[in-house]
Protein backbone atom coordinates (compact mmCIF):
# COMPACT_ATOMS: atom_id res chain seq x y z
CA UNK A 1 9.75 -14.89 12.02
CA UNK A 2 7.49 -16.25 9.32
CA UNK A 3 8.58 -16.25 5.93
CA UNK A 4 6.48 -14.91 3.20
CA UNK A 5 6.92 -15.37 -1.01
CA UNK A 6 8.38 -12.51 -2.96
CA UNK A 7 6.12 -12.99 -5.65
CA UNK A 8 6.64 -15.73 -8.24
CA UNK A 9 10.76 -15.35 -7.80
CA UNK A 10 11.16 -18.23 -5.60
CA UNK A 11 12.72 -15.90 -2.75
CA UNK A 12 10.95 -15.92 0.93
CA UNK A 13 10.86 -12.74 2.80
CA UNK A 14 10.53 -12.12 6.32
CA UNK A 15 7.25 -10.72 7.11
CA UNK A 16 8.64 -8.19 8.55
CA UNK A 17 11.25 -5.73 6.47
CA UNK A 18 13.87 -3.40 7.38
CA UNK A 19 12.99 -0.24 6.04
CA UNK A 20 16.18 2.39 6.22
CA UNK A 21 14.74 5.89 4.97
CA UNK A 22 16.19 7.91 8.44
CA UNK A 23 20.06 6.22 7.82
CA UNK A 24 22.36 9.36 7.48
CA UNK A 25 19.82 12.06 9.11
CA UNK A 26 18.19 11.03 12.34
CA UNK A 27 20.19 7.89 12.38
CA UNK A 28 23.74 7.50 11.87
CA UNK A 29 26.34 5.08 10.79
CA UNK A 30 27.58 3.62 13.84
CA UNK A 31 23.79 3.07 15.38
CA UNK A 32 22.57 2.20 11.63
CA UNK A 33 25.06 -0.73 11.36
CA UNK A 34 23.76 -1.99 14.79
CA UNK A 35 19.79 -2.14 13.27
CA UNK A 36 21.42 -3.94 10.72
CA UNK A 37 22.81 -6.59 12.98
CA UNK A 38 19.81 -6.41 15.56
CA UNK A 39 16.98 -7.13 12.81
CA UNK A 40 18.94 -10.06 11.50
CA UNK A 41 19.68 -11.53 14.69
CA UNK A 42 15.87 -11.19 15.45
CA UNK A 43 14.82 -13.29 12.17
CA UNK A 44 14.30 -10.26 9.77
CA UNK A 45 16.08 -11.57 6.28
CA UNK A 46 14.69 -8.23 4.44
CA UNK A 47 16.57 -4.72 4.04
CA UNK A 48 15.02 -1.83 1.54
CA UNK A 49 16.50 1.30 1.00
CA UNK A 50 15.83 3.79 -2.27
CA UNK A 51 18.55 5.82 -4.47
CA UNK A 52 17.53 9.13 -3.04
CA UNK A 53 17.71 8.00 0.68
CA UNK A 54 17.54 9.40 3.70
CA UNK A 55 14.43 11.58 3.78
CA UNK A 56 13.56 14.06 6.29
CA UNK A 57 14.88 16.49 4.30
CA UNK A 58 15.45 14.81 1.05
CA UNK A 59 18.82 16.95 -0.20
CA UNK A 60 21.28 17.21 -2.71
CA UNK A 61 23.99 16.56 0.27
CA UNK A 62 22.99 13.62 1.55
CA UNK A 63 21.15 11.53 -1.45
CA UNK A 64 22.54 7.94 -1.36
CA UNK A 65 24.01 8.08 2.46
CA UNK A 66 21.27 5.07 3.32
CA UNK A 67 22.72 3.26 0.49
CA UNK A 68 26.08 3.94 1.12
CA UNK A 69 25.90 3.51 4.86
CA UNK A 70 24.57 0.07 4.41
CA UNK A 71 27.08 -0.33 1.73
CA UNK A 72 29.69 0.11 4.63
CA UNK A 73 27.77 -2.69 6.79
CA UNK A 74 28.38 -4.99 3.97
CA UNK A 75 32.20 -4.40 3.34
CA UNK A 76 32.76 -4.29 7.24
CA UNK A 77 30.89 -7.95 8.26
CA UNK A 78 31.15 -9.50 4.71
CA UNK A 79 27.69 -10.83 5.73
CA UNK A 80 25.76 -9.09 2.22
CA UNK A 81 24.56 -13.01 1.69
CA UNK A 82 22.38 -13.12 4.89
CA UNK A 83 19.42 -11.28 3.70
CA UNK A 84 17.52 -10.05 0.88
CA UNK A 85 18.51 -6.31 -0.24
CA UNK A 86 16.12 -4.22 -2.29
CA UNK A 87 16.40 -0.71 -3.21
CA UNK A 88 14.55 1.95 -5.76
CA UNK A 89 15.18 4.13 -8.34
CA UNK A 90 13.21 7.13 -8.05
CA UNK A 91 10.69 8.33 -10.99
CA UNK A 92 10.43 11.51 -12.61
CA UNK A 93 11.04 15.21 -11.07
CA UNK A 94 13.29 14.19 -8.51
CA UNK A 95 16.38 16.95 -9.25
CA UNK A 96 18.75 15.23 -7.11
CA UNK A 97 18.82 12.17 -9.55
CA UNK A 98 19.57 13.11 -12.89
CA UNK A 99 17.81 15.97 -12.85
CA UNK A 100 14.48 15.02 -12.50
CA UNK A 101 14.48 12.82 -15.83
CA UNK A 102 12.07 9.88 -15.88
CA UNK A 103 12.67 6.15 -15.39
CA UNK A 104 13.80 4.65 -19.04
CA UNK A 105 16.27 2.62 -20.65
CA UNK A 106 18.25 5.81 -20.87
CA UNK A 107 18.37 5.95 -16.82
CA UNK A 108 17.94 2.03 -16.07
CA UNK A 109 21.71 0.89 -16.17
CA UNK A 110 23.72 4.10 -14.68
CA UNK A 111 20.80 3.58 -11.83
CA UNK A 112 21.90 0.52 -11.22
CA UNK A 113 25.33 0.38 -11.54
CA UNK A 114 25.55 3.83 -9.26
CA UNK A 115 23.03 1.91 -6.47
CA UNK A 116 25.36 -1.31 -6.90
CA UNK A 117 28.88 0.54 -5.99
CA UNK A 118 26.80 2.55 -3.14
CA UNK A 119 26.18 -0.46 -1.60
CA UNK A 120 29.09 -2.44 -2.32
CA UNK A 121 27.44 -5.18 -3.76
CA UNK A 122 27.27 -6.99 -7.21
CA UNK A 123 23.43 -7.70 -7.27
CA UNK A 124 20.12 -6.11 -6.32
CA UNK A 125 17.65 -9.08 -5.31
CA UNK A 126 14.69 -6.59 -5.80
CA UNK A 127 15.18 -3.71 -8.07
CA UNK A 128 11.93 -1.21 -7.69
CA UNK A 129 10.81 1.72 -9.11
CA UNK A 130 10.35 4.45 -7.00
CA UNK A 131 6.99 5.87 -8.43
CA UNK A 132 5.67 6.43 -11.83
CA UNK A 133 6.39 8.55 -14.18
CA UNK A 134 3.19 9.62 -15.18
CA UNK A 135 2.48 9.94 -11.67
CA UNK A 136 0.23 8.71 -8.41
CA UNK A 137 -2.33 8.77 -6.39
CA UNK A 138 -0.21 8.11 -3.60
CA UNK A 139 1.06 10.54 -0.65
CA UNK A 140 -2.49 12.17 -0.34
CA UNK A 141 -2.69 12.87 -4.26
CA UNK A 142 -5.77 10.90 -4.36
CA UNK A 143 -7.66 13.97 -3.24
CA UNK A 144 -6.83 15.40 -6.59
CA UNK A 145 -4.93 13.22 -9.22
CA UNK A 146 -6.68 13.28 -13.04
CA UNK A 147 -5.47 10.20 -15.08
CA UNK A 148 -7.09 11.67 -17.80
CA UNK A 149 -4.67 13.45 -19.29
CA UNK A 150 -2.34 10.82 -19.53
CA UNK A 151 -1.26 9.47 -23.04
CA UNK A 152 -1.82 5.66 -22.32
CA UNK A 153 0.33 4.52 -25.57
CA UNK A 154 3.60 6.58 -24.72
CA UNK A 155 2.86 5.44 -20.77
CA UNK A 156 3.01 1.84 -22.38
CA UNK A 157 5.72 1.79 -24.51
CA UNK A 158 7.77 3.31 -21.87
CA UNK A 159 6.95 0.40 -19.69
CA UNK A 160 8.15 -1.60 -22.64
CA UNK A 161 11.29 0.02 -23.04
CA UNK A 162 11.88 -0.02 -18.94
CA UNK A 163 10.99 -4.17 -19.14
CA UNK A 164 13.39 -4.27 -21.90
CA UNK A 165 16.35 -2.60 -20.11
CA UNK A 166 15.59 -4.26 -16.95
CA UNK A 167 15.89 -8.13 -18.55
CA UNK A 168 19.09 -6.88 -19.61
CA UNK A 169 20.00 -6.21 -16.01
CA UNK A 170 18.83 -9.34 -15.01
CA UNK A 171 20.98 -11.03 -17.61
CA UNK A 172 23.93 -8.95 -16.57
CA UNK A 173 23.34 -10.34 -13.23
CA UNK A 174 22.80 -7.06 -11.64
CA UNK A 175 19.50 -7.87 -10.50
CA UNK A 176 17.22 -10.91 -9.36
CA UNK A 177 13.64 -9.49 -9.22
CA UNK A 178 11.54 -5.85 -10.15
CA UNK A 179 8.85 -4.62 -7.92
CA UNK A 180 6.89 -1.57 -7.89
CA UNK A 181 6.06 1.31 -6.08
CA UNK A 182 3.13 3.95 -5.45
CA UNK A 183 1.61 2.26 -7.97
CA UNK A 184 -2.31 1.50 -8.98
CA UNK A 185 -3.82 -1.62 -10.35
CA UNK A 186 -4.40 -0.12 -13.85
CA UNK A 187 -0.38 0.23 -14.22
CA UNK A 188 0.09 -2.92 -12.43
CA UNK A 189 -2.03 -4.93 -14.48
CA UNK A 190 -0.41 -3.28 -17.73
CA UNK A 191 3.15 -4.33 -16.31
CA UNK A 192 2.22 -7.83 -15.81
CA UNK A 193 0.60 -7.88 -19.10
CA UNK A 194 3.89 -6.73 -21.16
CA UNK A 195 6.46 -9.13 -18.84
CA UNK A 196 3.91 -11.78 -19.64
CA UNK A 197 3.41 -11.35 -23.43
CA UNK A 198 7.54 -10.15 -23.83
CA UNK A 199 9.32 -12.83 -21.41
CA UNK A 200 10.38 -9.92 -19.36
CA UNK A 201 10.68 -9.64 -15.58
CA UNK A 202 7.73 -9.95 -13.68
CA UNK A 203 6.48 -7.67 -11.16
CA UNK A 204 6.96 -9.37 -7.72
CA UNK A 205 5.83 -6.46 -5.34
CA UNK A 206 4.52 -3.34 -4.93
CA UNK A 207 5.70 -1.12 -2.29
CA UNK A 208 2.44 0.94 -1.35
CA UNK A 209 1.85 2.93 1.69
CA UNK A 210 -0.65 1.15 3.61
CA UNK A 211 -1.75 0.94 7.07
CA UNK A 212 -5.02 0.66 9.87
CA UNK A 213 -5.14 4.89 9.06
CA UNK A 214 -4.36 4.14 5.15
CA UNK A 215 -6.48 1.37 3.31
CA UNK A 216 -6.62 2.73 -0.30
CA UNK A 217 -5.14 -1.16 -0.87
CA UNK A 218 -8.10 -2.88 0.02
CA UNK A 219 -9.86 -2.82 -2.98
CA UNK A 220 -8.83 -3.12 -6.82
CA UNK A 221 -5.00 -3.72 -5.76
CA UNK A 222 -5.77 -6.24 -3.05
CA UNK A 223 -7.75 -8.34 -5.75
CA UNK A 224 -4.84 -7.99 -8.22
CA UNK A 225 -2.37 -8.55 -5.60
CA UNK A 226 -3.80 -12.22 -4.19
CA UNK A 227 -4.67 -13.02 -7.88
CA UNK A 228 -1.72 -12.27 -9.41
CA UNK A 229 1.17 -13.00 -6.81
CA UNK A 230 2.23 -9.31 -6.26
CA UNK A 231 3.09 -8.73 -2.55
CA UNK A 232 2.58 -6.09 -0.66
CA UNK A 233 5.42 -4.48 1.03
CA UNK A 234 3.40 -2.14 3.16
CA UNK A 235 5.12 1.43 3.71
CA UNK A 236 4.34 3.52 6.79
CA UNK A 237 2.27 0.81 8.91
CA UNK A 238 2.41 2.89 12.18
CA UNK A 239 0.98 5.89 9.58
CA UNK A 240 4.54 7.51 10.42
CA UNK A 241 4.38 6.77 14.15
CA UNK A 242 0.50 8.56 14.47
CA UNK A 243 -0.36 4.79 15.55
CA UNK A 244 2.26 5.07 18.74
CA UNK A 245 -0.12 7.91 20.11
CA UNK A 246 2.96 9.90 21.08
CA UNK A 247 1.24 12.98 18.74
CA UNK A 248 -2.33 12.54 20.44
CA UNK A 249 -3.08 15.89 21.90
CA UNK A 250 -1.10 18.39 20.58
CA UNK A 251 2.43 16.16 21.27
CA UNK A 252 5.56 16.49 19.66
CA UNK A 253 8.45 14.57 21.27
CA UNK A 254 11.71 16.08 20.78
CA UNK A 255 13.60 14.75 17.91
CA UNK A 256 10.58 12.92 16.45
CA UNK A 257 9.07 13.22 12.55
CA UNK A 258 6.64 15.27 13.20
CA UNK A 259 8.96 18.00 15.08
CA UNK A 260 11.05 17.88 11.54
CA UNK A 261 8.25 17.45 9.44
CA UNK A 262 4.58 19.45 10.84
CA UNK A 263 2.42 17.79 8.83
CA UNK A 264 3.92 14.22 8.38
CA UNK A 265 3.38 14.73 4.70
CA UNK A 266 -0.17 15.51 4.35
CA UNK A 267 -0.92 13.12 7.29
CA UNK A 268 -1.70 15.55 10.15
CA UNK A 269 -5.30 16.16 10.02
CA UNK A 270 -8.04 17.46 12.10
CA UNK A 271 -9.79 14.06 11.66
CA UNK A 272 -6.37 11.87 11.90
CA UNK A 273 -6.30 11.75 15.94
CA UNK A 274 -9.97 10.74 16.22
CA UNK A 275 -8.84 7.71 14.31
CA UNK A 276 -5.70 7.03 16.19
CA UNK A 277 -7.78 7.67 20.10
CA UNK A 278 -10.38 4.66 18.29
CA UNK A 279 -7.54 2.09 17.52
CA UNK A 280 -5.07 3.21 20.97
CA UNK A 281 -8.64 2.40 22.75
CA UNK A 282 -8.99 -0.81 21.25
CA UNK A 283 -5.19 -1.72 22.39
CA UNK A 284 -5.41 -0.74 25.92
CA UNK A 285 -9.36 -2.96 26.01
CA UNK A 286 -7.28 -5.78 25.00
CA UNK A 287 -4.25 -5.01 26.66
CA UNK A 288 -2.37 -4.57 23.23
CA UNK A 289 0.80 -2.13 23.11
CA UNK A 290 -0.46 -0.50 19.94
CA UNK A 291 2.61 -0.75 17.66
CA UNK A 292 1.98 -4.09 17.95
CA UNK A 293 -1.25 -4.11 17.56
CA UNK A 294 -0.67 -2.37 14.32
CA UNK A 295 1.70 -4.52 12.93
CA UNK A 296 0.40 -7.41 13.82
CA UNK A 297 -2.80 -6.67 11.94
CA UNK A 298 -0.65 -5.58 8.61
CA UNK A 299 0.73 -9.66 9.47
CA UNK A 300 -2.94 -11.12 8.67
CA UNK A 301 -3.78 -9.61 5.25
CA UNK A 302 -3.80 -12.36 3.06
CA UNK A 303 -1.44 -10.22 0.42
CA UNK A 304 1.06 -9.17 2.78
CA UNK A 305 4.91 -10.09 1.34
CA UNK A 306 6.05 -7.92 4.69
CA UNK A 307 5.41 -4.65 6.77
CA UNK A 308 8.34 -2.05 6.11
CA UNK A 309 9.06 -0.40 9.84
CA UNK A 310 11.30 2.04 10.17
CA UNK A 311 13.25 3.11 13.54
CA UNK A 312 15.79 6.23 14.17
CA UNK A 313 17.13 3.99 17.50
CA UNK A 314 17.87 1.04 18.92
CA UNK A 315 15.31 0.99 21.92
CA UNK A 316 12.62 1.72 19.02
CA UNK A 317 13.79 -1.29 16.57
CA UNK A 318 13.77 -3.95 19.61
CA UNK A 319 10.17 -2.54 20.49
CA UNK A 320 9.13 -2.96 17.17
CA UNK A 321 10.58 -6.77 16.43
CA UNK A 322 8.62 -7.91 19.56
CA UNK A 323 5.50 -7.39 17.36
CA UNK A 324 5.87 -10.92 15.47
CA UNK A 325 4.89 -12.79 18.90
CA UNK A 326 1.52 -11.15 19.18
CA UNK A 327 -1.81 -13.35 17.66
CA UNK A 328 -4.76 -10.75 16.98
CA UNK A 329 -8.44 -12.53 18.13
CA UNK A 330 -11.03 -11.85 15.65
CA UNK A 331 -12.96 -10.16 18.41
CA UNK A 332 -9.89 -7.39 17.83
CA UNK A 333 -10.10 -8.03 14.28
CA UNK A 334 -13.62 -7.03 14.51
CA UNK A 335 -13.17 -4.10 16.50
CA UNK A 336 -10.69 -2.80 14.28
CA UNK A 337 -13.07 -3.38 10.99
CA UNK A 338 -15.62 -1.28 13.24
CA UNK A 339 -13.29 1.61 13.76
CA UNK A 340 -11.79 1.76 10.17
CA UNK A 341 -15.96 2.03 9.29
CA UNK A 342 -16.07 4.86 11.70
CA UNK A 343 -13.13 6.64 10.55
CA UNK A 344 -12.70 5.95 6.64
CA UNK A 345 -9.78 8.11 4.79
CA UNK A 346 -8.62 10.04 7.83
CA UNK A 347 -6.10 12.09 5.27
């Protein structure tokens, strides 16, 4: 497993990273503690969870079971010091954390220290926030999101008074690095800026859905991201399992997202499975199993910290880890630039 920077923080990554979003619905505690154990064993040195996990459903009941459950892991194997742990606290509107009230010093430290006893640790290595406050152009708002009504001086002093609160976190020892999320080079540039000028932490990732169906990176971020030593840690790089083909042709395996969730959060699309039947071709012409075709391409873009994959079982997460011993040729490489050309944006 190669081992990738977290930003300027001096910690390596594994290129490939835990992700943990289905711990406490589709997966539980017993099977969750053995991806734990299976992912280390296999090289992965990277775990990220978020405050309001699991998702499908997001609920009032079960917010903070991922953290919790891994939480568990740690007390039961006293092996927390192994890898590197990062989790989120989510931005404004969601109800289940505080109401819905936005990420500021008022929310920073109760964040924390609830996220800290969750998962029975006394540090976060990388402390992220979920999304931002003023908003995104991530999960298919691109379509529609209008920055200009935003009030850029109140958006900057609040990243100011979030830098502010987070330096005392880091001087509390509570955390070791801050990383973003669902976040676009404008706010990204404006929160290296203010760590820079202020001595503040330093934004060492952002956490951005990204993916051969979802390239929105590939432009303004990917130039920040390679000039500026901001990682990505790539969300969703099977384009919540469209990339297996198991939903080509009207298919929807029992127990699977899309059989909880019809539309895969905006993903589903009449021009979606086009897309997938180009890349699944491309696979089987070069006798590629496709989820590791997939991930192996997310391994050669030159700002890749590490791919996020998530699994509900066992049989799924050993699949997956076999990806880090494929090597794509550049005649694949080419194909695959071909195919994204043919089918740009398919949601």
């Amino acid at each position: 497993m190669k081992m990738n920077p977290l930003g300027r923080t001096g910690i390596e990554v594994s290129e490939l990273c835990l992700g943990t979003m289905t711990f406490g619905t589709q997966t539980p505690e017993a099977e969750a503690h053995a991806q734990i154990a299976m992912a280390l064993a296999a090289g992965v040195n990277f775990v990220d969870t978020a405050e309001m996990y699991p998702v499908n459903p997001v609920s009032a009941e079960t917010i903070g079971n991922s953290e919790r459950i891994i939480g568990s892991w740690n007390a039961k194997t006293g092996r927390r010091g192994e890898y590197i742990l990062a989790t989120k606290h989510s931005g404004e509107g969601m109800k289940h954390a505080r109401d819905g009230a936005p990420i500021s010093s008022k929310t920073i430290a109760a964040a924390v220290e609830g996220s800290l006893k969750r998962l029975q640790t006394d540090c976060i290595d990388l402390y992220q926030f979920h999304w931002p406050n003023r908003g995104s152009y991530m999960f298919r708002q691109n379509w529609s999101y209008d920055p200009s009504g935003q009030n850029p001086e109140a958006v900057l002093a609040n990243m100011e008074d979030c830098l502010e609160a987070l330096q005392r976190e880091v001087e509390r020892g509570t955390i070791r690095a801050f990383g973003l999320s669902n976040e676009s080079a404008w706010g990204t540039a404006q929160w290296l800026r203010i760590a820079g000028e202020r001595g503040w932490p330093r934004a060492a990732t952002i956490q951005n859905e990204y993916s051969l169906l979802c390239r929105m990176y590939d432009t303004d971020l990917a130039e920040l991201s390679v000039n500026e030593d901001v990682g990505l840690m790539a969300f969703s790089p099977l384009g919540t399992g469209l990339l297996t083909g198991k939903y080509q042709n009207g298919a929807v395996p029992e127990g699977s997202r899309k059989s909880i969730n019809p539309e895969l959060g905006g993903r589903h699309s009449p021009r979606v499975y086009d897309a997938v039947a180009a890349y699944l071709e491309i696979a089987r012409q070069h006798g590629l199993d496709p989820v590791h075709m997939a991930l192996a391409w997310c391994r050669t873009r030159p700002f890749m910290a590490s791919a996020i994959f998530g699994a509900t079982h066992l049989p799924q997460l050993e699949h997956l880890l076999q990806s880090v011993e494929v090597e794509l040729s550049q005649e694949v490489l080419d194909e695959i630039n071909a195919a994204h050309q043919a089918h740009p944006m398919p949601y």
